[in-house]
Protein backbone atom coordinates (compact mmCIF):
# COMPACT_ATOMS: atom_id res chain seq x y z
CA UNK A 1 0.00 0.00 0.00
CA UNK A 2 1.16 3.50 -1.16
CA UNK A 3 2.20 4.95 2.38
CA UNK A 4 2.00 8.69 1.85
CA UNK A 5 1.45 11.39 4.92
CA UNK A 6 -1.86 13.61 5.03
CA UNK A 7 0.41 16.86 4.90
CA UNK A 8 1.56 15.48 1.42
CA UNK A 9 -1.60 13.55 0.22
CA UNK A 10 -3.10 17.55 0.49
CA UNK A 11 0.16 18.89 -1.03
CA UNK A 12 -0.31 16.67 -3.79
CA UNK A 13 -4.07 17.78 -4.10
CA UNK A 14 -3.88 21.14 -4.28
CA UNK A 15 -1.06 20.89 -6.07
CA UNK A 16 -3.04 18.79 -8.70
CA UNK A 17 -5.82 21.81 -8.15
CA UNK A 18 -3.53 24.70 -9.22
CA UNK A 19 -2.35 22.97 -12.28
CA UNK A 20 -5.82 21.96 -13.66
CA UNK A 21 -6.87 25.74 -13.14
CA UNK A 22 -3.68 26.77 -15.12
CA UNK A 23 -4.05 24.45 -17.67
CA UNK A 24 -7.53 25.29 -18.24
CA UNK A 25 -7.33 28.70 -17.95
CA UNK A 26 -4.71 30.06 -19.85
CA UNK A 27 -4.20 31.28 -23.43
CA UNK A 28 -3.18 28.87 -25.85
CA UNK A 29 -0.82 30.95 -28.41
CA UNK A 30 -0.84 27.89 -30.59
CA UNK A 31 -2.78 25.40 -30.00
CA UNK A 32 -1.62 21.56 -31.18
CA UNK A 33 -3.52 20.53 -34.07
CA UNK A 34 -4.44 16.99 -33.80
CA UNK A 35 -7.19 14.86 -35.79
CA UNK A 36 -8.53 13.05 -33.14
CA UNK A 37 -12.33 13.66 -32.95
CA UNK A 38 -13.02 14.85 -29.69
CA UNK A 39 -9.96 14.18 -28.19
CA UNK A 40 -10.56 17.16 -25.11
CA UNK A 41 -13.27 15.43 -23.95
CA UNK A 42 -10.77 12.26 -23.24
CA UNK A 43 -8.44 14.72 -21.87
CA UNK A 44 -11.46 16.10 -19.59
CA UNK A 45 -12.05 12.70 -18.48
CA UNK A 46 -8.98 11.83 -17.44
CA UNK A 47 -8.44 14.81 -15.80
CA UNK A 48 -11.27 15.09 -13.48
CA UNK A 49 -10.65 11.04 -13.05
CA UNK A 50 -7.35 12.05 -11.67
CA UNK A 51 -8.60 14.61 -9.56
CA UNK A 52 -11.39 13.01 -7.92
CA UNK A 53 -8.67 9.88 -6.96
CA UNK A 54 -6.26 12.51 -5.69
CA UNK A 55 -8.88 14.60 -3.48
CA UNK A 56 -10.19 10.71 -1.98
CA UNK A 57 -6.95 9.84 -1.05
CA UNK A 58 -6.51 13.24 0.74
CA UNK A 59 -9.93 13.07 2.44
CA UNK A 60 -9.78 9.26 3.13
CA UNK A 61 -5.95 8.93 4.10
CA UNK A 62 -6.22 6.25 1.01
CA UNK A 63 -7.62 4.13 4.03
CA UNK A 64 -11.02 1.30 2.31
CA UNK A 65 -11.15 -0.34 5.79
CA UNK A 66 -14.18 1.75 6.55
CA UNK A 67 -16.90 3.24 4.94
CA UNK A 68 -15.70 5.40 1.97
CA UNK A 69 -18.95 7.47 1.49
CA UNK A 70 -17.86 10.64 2.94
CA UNK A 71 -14.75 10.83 1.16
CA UNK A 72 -15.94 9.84 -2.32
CA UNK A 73 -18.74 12.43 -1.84
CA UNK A 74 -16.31 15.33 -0.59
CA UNK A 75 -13.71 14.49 -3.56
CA UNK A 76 -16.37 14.20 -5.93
CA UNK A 77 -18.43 17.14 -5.33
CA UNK A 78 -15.15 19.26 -5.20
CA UNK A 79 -13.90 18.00 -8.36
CA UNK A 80 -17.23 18.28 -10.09
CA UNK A 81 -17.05 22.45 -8.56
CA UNK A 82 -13.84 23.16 -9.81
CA UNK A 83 -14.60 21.51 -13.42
CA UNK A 84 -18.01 24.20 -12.95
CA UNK A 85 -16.43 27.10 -12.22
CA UNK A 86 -13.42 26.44 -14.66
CA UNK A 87 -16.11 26.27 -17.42
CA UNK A 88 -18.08 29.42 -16.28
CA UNK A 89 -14.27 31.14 -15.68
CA UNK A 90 -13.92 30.47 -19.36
CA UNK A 91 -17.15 31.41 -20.47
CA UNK A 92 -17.23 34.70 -18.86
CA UNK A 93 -13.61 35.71 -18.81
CA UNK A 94 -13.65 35.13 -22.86
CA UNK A 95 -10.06 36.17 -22.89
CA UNK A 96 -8.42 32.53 -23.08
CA UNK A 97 -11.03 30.36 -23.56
CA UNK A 98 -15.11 29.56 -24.10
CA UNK A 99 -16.40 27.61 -21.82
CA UNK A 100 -18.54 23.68 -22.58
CA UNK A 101 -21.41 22.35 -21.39
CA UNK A 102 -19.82 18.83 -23.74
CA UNK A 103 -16.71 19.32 -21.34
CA UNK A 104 -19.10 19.28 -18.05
CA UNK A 105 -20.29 16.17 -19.06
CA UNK A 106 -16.94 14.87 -20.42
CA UNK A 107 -15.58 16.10 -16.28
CA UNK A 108 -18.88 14.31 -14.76
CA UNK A 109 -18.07 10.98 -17.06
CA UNK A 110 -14.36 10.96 -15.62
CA UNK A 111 -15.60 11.88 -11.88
CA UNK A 112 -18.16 9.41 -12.06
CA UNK A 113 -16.06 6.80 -13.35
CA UNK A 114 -13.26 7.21 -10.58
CA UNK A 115 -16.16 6.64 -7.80
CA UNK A 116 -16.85 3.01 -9.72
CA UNK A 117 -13.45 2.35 -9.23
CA UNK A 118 -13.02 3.43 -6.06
CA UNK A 119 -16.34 1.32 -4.85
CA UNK A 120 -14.99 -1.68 -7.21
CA UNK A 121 -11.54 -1.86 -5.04
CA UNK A 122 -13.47 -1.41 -1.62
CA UNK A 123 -15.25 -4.25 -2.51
CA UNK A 124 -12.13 -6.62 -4.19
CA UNK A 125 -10.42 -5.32 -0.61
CA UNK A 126 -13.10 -6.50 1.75
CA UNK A 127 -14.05 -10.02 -0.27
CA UNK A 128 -10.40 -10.65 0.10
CA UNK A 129 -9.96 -9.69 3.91
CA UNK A 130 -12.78 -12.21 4.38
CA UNK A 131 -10.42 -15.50 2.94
């Protein structure tokens, strides 16, 4: 098991935090041109997937021996905020960005996903603690 102090479980969080507001915030001078349909949506995902495990593991202490309600609801909730007000950031700043009501969705999708996983390995953890 990954054995990593709450001082740097919320370092890494809010580190994590700070980058996916800079990322998503600033100006792109040139943006990469790639033919992949829909590609930022994947990226969404996988970012907001990310961020929801990172924020659980700072509000649970990475700990499925108990119940792991509170901090699946805390990390998703928060990530599903910050994805918000990025979007509405974008949309109303217009300087850098538009904001997406497709990337909202594409956030929710990767949020909601990273709550399946986390319930699927509570589950593997405690059917194995029972052998």
């Amino acid at each position: 098991m990954l054995n990593l102090s709450k001082q740097k479980l919320l370092l890494l969080a809010i580190t994590y935090t700070i980058f996916v507001y800079v990322i998503s915030l600033i100006k792109v001078q040139s943006p990469v041109r790639i033919s992949i349909n829909n590609l930022d949506k994947v990226v969404h995902f996988g970012i907001y997937f990310v961020f929801t495990l990172v924020w659980f593991g700072c509000f649970s202490g990475l700990e499925f021996k108990k119940s792991i309600f509170k901090g699946v609801f805390k990390a998703s909730l928060l990530a599903f905020f910050v994805g918000l007000s990025i979007e509405l950031l974008q949309e109303f700043l217009r300087k850098a960005r538009s904001g997406d009501v497709y990337d909202v969705l594409a956030n929710s999708l990767g949020i909601l996903m990273a709550v399946v996983l986390l319930y699927q390995i509570k589950k593997y953890r405690a059917l194995n603690s029972v052998k």
